[in-house]
PDB file of N, CA and C in Angstrom:
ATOM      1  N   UNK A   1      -1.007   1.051 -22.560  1.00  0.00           N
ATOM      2  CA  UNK A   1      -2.085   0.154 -22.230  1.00  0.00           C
ATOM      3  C   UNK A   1      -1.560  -0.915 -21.263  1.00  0.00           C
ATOM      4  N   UNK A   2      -2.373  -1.552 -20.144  1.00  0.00           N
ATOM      5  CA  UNK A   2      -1.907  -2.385 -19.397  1.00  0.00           C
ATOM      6  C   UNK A   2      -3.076  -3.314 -19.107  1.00  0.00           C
ATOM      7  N   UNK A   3      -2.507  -4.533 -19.442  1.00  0.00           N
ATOM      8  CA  UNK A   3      -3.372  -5.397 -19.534  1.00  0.00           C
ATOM      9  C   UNK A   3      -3.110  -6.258 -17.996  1.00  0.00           C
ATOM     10  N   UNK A   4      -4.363  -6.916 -17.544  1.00  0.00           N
ATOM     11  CA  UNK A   4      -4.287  -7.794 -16.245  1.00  0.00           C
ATOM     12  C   UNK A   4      -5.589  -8.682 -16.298  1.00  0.00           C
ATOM     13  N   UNK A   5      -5.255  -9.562 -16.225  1.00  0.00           N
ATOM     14  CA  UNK A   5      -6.475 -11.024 -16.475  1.00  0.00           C
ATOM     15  C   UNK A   5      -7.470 -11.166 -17.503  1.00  0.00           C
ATOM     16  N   UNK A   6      -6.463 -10.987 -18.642  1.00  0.00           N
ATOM     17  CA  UNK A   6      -7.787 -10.771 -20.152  1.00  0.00           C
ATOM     18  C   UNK A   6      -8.124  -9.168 -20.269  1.00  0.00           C
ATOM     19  N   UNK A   7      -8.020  -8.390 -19.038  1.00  0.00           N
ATOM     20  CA  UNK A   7      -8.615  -6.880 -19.261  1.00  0.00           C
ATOM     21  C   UNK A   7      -7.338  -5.511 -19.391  1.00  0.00           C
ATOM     22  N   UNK A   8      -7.999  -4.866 -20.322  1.00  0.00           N
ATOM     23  CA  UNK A   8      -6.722  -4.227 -20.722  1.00  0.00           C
ATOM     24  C   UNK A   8      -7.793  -2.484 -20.123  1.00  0.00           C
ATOM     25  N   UNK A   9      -6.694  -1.421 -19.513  1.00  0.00           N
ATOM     26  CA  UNK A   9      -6.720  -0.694 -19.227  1.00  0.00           C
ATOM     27  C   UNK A   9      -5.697   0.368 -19.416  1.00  0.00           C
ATOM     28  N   UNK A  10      -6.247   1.945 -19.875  1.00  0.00           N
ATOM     29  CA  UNK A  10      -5.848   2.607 -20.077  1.00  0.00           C
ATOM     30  C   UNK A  10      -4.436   3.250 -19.359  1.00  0.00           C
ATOM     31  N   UNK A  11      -4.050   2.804 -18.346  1.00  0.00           N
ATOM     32  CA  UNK A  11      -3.035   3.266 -17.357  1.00  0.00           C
ATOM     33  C   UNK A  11      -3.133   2.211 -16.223  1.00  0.00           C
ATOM     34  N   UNK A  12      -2.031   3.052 -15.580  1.00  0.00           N
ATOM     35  CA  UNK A  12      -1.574   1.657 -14.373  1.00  0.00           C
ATOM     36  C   UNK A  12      -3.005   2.613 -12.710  1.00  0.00           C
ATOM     37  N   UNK A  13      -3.127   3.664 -13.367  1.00  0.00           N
ATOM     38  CA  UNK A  13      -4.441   4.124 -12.085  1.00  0.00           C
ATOM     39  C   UNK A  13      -5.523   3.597 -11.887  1.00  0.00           C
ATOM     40  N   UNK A  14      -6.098   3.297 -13.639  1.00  0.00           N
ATOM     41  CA  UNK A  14      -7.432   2.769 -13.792  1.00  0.00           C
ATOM     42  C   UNK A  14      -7.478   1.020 -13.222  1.00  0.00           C
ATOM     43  N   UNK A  15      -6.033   0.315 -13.779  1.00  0.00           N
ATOM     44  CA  UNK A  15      -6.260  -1.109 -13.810  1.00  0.00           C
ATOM     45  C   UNK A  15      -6.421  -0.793 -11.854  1.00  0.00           C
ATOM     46  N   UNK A  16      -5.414  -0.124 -10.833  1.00  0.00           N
ATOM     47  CA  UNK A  16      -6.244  -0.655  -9.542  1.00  0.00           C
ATOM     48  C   UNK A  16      -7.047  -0.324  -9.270  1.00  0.00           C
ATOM     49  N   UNK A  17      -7.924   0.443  -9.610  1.00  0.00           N
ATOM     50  CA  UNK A  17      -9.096   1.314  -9.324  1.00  0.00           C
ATOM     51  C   UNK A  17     -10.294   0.432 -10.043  1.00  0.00           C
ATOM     52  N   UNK A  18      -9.752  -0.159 -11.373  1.00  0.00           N
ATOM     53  CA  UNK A  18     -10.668  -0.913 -11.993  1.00  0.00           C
ATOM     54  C   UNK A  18     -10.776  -2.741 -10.453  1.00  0.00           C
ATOM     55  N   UNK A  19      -9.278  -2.794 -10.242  1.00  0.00           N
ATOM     56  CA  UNK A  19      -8.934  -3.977  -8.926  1.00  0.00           C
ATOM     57  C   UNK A  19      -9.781  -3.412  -7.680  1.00  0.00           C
ATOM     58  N   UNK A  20      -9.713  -2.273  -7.271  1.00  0.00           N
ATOM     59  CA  UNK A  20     -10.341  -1.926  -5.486  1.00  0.00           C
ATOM     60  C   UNK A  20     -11.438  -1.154  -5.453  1.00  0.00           C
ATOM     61  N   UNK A  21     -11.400  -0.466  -6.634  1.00  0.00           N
ATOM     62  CA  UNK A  21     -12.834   0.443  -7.096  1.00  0.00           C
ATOM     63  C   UNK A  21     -14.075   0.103  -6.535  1.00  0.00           C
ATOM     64  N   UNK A  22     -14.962   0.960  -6.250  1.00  0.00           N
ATOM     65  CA  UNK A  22     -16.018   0.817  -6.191  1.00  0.00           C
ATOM     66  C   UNK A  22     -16.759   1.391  -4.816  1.00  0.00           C
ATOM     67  N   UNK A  23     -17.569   0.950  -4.350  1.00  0.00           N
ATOM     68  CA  UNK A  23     -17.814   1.672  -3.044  1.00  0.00           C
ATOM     69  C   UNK A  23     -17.597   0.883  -1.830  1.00  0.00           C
ATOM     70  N   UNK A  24     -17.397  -1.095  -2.328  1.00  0.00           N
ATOM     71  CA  UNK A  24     -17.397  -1.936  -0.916  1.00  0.00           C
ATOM     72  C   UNK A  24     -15.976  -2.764  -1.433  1.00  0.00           C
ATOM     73  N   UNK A  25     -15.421  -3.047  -2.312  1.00  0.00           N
ATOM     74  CA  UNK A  25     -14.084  -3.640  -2.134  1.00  0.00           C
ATOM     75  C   UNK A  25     -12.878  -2.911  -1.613  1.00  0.00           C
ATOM     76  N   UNK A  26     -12.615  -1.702  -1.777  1.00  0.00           N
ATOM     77  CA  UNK A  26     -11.983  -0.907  -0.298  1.00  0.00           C
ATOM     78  C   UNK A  26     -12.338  -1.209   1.030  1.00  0.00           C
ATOM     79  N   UNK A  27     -13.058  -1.319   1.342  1.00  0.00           N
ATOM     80  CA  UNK A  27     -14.094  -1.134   2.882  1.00  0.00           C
ATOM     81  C   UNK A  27     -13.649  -2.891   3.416  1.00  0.00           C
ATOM     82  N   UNK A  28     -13.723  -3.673   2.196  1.00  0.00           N
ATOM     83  CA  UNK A  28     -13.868  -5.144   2.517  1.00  0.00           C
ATOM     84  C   UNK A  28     -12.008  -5.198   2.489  1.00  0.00           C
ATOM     85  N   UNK A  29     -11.480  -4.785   1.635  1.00  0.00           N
ATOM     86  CA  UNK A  29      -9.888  -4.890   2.072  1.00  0.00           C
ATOM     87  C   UNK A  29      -9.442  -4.440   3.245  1.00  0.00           C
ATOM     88  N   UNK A  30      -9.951  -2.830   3.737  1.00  0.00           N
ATOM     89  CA  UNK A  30      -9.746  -2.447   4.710  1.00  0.00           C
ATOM     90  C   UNK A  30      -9.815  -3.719   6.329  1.00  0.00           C
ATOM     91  N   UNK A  31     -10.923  -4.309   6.585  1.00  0.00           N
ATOM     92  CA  UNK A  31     -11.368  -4.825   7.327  1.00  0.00           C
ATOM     93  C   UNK A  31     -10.166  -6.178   7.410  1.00  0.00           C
ATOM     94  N   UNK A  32      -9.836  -6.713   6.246  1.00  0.00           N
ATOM     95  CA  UNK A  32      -9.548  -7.707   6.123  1.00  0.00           C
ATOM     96  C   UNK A  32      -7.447  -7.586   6.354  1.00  0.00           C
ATOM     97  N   UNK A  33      -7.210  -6.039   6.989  1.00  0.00           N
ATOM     98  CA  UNK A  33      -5.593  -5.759   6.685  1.00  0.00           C
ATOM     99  C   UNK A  33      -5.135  -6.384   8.012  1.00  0.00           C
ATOM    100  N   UNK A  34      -5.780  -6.722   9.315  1.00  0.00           N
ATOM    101  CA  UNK A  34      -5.439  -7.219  10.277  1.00  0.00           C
ATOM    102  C   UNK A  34      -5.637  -8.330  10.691  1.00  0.00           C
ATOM    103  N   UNK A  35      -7.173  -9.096   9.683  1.00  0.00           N
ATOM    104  CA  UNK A  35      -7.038 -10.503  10.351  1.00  0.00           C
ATOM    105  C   UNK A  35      -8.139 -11.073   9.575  1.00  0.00           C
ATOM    106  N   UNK A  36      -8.040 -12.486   9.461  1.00  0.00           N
ATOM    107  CA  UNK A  36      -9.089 -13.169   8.982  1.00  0.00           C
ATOM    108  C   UNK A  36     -10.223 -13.016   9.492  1.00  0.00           C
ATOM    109  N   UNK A  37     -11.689 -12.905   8.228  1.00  0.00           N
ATOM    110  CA  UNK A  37     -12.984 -12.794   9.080  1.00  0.00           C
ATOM    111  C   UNK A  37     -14.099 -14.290   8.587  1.00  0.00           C
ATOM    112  N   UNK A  38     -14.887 -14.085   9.159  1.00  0.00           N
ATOM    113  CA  UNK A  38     -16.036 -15.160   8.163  1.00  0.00           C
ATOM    114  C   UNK A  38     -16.819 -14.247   8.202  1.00  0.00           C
ATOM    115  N   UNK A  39     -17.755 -14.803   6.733  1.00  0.00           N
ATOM    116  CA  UNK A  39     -18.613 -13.703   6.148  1.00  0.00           C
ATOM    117  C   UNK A  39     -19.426 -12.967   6.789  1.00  0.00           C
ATOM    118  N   UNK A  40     -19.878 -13.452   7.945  1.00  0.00           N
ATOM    119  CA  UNK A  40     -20.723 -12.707   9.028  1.00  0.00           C
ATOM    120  C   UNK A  40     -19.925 -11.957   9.315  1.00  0.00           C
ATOM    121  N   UNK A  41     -19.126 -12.390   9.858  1.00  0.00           N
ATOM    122  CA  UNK A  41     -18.011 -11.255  11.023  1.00  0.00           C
ATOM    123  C   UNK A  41     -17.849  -9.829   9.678  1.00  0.00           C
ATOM    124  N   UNK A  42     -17.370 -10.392   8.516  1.00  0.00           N
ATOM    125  CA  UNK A  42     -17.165  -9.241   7.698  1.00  0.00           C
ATOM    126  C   UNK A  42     -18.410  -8.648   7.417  1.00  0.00           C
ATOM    127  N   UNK A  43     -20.288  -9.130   7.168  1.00  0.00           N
ATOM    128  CA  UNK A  43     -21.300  -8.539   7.408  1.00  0.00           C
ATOM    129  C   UNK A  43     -21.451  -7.366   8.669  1.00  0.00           C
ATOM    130  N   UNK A  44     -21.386  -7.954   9.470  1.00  0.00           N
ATOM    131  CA  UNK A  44     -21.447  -7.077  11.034  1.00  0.00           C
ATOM    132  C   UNK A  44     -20.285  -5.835  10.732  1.00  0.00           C
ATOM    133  N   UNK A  45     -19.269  -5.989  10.205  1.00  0.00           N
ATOM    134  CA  UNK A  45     -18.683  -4.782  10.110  1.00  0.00           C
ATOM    135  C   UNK A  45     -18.836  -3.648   9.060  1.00  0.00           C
ATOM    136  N   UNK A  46     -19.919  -4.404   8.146  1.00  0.00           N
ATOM    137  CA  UNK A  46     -20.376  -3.365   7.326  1.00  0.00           C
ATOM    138  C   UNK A  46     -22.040  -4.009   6.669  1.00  0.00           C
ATOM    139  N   UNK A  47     -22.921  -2.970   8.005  1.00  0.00           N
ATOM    140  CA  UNK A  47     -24.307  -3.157   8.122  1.00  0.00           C
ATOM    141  C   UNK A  47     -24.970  -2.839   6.902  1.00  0.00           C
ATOM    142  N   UNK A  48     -24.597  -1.651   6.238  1.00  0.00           N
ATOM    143  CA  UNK A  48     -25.471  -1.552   5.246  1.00  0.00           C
ATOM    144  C   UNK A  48     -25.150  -2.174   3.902  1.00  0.00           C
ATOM    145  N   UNK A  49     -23.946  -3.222   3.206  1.00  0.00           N
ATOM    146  CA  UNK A  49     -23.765  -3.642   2.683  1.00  0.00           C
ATOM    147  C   UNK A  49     -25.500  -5.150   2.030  1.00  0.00           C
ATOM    148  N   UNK A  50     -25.644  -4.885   0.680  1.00  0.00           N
ATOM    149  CA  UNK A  50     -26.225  -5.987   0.836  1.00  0.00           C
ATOM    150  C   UNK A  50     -25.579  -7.695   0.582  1.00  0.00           C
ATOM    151  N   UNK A  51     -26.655  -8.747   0.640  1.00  0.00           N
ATOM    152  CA  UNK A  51     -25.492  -9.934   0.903  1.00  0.00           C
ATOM    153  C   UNK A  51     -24.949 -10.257  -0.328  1.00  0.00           C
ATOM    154  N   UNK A  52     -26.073 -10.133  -1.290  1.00  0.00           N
ATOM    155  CA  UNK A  52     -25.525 -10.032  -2.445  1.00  0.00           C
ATOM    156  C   UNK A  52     -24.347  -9.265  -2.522  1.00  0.00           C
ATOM    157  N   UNK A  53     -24.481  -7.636  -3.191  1.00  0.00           N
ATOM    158  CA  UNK A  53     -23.476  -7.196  -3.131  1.00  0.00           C
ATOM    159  C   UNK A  53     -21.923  -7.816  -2.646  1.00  0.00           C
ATOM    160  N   UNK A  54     -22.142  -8.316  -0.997  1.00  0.00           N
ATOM    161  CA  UNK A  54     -20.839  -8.660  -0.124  1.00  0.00           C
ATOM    162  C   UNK A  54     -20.199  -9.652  -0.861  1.00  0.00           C
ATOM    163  N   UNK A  55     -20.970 -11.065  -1.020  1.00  0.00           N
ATOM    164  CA  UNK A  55     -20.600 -11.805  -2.000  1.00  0.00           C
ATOM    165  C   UNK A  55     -20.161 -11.783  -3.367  1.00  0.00           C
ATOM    166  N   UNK A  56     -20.636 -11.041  -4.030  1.00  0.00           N
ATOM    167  CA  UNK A  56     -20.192 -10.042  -5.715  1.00  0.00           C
ATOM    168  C   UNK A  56     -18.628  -9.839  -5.180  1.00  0.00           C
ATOM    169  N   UNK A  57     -19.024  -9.072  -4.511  1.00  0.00           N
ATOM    170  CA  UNK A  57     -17.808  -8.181  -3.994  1.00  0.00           C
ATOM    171  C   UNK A  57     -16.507  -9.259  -4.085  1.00  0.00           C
ATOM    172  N   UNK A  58     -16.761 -10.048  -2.900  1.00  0.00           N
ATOM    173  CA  UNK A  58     -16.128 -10.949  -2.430  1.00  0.00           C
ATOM    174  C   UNK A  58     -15.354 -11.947  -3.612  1.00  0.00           C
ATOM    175  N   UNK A  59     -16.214 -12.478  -4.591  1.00  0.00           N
ATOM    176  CA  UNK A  59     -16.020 -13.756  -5.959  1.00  0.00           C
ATOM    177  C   UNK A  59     -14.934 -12.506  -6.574  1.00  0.00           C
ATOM    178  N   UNK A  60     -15.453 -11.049  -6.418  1.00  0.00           N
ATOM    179  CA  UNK A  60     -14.759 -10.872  -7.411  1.00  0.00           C
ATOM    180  C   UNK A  60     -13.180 -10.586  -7.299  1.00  0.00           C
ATOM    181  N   UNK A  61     -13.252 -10.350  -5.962  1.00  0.00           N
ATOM    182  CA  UNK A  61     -11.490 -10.254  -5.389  1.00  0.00           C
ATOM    183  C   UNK A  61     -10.991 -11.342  -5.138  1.00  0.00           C
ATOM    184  N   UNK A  62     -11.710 -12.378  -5.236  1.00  0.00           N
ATOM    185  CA  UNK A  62     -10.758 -13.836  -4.813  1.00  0.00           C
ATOM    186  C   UNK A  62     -10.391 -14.110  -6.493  1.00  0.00           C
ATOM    187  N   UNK A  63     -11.362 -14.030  -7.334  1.00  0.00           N
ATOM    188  CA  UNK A  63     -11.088 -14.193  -8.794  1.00  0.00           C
ATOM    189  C   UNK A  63      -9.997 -13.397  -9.355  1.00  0.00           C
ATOM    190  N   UNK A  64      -9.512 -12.221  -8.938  1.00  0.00           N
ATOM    191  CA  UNK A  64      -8.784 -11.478  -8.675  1.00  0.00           C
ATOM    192  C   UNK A  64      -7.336 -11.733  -8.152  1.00  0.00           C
ATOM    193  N   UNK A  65      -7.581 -12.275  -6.883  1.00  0.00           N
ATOM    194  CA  UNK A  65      -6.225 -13.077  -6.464  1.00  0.00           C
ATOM    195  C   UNK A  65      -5.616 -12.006  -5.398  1.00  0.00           C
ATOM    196  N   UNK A  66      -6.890 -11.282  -5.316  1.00  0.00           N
ATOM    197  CA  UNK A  66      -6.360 -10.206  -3.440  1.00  0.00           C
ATOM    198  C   UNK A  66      -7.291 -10.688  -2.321  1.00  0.00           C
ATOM    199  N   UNK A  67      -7.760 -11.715  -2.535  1.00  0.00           N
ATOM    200  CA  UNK A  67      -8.856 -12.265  -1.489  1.00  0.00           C
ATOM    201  C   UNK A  67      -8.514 -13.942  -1.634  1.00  0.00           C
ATOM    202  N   UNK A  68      -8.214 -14.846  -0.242  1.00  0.00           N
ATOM    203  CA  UNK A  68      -8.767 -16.027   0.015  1.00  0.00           C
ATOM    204  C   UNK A  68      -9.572 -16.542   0.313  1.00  0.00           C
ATOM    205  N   UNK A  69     -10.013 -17.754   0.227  1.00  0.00           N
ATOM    206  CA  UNK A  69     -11.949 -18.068   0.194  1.00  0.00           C
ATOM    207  C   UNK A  69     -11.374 -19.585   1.145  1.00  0.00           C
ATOM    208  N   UNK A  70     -11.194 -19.818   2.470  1.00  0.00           N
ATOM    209  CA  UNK A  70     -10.998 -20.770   2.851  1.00  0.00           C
ATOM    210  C   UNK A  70     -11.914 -21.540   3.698  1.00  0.00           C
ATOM    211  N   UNK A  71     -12.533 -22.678   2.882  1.00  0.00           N
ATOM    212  CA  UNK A  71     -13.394 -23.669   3.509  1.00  0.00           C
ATOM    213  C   UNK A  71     -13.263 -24.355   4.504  1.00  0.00           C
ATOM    214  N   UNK A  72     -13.973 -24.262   5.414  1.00  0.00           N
ATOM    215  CA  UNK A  72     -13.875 -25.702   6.805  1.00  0.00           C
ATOM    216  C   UNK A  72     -15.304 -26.508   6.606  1.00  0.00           C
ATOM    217  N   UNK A  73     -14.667 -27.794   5.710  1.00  0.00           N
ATOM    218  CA  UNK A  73     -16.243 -28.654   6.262  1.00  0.00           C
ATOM    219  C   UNK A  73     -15.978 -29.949   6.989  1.00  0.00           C
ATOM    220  N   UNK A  74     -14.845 -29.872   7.964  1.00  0.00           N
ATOM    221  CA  UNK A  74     -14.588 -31.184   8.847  1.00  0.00           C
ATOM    222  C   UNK A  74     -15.952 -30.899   9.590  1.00  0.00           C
ATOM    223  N   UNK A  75     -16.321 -30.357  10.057  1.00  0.00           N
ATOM    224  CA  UNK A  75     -17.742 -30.158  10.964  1.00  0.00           C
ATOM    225  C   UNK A  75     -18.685 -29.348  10.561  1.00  0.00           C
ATOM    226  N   UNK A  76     -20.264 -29.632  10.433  1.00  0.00           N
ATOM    227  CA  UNK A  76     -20.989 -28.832  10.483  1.00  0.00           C
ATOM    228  C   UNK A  76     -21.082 -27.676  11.320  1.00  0.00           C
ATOM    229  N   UNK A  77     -21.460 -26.412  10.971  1.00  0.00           N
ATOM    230  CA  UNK A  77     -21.996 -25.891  10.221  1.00  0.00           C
ATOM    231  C   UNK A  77     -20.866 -25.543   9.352  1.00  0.00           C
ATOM    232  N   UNK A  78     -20.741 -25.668   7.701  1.00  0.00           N
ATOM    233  CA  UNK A  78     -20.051 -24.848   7.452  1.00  0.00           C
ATOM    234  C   UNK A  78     -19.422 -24.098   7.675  1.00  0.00           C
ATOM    235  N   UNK A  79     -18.102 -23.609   7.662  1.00  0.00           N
ATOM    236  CA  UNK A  79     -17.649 -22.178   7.662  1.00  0.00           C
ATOM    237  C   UNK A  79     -16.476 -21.833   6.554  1.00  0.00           C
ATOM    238  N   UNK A  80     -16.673 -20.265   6.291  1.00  0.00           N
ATOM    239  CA  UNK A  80     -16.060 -20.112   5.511  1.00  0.00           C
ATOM    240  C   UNK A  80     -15.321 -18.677   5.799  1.00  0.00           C
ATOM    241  N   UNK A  81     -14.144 -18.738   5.895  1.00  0.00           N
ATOM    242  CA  UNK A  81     -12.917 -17.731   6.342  1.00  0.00           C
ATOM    243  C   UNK A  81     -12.028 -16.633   4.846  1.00  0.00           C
ATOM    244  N   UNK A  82     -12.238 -15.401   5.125  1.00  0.00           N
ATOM    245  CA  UNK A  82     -11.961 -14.431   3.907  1.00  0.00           C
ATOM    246  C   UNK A  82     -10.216 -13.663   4.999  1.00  0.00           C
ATOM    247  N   UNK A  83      -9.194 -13.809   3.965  1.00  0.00           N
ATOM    248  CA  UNK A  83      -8.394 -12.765   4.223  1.00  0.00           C
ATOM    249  C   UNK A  83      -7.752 -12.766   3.258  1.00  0.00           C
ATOM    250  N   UNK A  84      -6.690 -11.925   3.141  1.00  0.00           N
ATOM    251  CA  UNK A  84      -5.918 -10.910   1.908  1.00  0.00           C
ATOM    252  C   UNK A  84      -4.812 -12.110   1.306  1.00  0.00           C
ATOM    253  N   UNK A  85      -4.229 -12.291   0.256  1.00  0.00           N
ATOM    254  CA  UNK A  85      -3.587 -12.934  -0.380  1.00  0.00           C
ATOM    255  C   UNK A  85      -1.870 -12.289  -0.075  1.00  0.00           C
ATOM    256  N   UNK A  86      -1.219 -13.135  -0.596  1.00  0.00           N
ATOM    257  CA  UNK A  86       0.214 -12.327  -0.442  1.00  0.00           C
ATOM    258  C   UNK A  86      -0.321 -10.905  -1.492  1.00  0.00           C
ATOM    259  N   UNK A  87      -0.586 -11.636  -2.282  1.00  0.00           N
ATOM    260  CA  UNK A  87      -0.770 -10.120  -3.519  1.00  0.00           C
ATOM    261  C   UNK A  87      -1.590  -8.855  -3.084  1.00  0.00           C
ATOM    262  N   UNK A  88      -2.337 -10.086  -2.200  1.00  0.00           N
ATOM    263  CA  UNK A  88      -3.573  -8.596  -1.381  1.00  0.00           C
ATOM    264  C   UNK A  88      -3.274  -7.924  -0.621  1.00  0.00           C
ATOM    265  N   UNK A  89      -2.155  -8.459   0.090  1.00  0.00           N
ATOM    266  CA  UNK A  89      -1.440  -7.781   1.264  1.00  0.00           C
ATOM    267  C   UNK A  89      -0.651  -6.268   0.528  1.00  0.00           C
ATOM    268  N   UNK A  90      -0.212  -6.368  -0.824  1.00  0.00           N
ATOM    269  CA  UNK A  90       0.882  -5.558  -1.205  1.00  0.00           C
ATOM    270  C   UNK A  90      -0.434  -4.329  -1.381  1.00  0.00           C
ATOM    271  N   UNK A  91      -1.695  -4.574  -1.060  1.00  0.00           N
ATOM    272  CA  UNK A  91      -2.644  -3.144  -0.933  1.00  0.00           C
ATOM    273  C   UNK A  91      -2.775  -2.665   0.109  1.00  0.00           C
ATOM    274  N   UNK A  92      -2.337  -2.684   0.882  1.00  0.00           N
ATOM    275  CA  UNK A  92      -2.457  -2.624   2.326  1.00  0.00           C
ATOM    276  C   UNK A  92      -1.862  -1.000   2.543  1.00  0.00           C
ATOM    277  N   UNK A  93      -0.487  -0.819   2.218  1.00  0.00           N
ATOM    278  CA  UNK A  93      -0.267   0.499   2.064  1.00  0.00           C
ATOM    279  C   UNK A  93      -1.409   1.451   1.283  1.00  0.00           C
ATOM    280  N   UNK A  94      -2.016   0.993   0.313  1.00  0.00           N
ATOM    281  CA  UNK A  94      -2.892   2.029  -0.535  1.00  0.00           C
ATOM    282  C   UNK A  94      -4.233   1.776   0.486  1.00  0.00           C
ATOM    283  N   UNK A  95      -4.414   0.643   0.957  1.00  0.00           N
ATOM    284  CA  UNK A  95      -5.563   1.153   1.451  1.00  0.00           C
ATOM    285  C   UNK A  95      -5.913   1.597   3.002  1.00  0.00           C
ATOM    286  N   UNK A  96      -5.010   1.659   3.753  1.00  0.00           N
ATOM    287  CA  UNK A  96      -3.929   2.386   4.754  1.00  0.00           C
ATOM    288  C   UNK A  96      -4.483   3.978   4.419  1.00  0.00           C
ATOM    289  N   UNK A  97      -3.458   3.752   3.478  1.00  0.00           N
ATOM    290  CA  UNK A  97      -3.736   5.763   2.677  1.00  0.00           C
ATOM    291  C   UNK A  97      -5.243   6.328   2.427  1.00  0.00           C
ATOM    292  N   UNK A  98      -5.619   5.475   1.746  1.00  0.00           N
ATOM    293  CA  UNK A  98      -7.248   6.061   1.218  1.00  0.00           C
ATOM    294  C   UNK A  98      -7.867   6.251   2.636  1.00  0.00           C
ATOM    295  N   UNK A  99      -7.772   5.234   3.757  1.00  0.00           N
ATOM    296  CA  UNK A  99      -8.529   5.344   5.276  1.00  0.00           C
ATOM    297  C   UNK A  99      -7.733   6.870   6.018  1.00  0.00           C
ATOM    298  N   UNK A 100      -6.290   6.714   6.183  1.00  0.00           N
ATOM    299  CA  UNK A 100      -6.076   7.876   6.516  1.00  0.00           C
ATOM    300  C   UNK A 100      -6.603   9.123   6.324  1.00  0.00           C
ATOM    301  N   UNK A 101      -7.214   9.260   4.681  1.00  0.00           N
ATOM    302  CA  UNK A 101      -7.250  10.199   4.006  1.00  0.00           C
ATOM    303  C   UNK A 101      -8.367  10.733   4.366  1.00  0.00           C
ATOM    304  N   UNK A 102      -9.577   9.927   4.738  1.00  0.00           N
ATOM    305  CA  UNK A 102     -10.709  10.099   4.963  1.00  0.00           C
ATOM    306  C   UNK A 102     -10.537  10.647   6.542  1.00  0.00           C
ATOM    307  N   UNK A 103      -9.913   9.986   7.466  1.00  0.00           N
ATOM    308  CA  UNK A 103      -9.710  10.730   8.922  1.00  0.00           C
ATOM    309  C   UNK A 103      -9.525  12.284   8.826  1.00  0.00           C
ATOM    310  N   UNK A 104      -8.148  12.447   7.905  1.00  0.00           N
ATOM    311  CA  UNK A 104      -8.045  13.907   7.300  1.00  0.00           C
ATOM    312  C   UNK A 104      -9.178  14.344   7.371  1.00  0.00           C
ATOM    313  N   UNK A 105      -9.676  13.887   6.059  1.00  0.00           N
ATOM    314  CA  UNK A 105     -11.063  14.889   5.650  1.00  0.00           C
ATOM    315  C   UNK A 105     -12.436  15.137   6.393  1.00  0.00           C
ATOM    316  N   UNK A 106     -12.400  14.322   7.183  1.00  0.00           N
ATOM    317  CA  UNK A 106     -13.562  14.638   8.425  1.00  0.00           C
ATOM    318  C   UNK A 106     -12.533  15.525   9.294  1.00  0.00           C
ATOM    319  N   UNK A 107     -11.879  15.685  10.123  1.00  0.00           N
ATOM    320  CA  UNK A 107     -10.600  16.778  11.098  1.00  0.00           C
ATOM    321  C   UNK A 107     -10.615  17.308  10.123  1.00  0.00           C
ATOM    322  N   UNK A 108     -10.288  18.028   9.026  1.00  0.00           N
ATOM    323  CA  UNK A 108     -10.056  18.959   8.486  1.00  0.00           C
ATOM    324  C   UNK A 108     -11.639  19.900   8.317  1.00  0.00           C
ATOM    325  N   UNK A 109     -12.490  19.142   7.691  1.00  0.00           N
ATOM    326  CA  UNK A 109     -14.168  19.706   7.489  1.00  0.00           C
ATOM    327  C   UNK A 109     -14.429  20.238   8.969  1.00  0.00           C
ATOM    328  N   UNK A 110     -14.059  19.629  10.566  1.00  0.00           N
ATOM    329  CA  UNK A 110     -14.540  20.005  11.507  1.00  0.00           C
ATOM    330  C   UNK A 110     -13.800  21.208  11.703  1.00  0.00           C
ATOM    331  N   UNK A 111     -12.628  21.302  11.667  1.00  0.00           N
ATOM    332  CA  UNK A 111     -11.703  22.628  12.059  1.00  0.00           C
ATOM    333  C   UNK A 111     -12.506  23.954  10.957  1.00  0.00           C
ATOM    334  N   UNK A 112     -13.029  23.679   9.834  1.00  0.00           N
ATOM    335  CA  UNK A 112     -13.651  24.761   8.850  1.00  0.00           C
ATOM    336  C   UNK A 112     -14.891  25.287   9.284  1.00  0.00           C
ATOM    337  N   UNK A 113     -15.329  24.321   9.721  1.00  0.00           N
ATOM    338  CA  UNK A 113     -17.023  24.793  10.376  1.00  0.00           C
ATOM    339  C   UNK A 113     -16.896  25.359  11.358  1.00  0.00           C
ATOM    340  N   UNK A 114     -15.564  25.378  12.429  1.00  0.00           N
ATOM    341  CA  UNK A 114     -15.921  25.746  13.783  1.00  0.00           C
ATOM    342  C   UNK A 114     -15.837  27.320  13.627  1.00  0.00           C
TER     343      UNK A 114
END
């Protein structure tokens, strides 16, 4: 059993999967392996996300401690800046892999059909 922030999980697969799981906290790490975004900028890169959702998403990886949530209110308008934590960074290889994997699997599906 392996426990991580009060939550205990069956193996060390489930607890990151239970951490990156899902269908938009991959997608939102991905985006976030090269550079800081603000929430728009990270909207625009994934259109069909809703805002809700993005935000869910978002509370729940900074609560997490693989996401930073950094405020600017010296000037209006607000802004608010998302990138990867030291800890978030150490996903970067896994989520590297999972994107690769998917390049694979589209080149591989096209070479079968032809």
């Amino acid at each position: 059993m392996y426990k991580f922030k009060g939550k205990e999980y069956p193996c060390c697969a489930s607890l990151t999967m239970g951490l990156i799981g899902g269908k938009w906290k991959t997608v939102i790490l991905f985006h976030l392996i090269d550079k800081t975004l603000r929430y728009n900028e990270l909207r625009k890169e994934m259109p069909t996300v809703t805002e809700r959702t993005l935000s869910l998403q978002l509370k729940t990886l900074e609560e997490d401690g693989i996401v930073k949530r950094k405020v600017y209110t010296s000037k209006p308008p607000l802004r608010v800046e998302y990138s990867l934590t030291d800890f978030g960074k150490t996903l970067i290889p896994v989520v590297q892999a999972i994107a690769d994997w998917g390049v694979y699997a589209v080149n591989k599906k096209k070479k079968v059909n032809l």
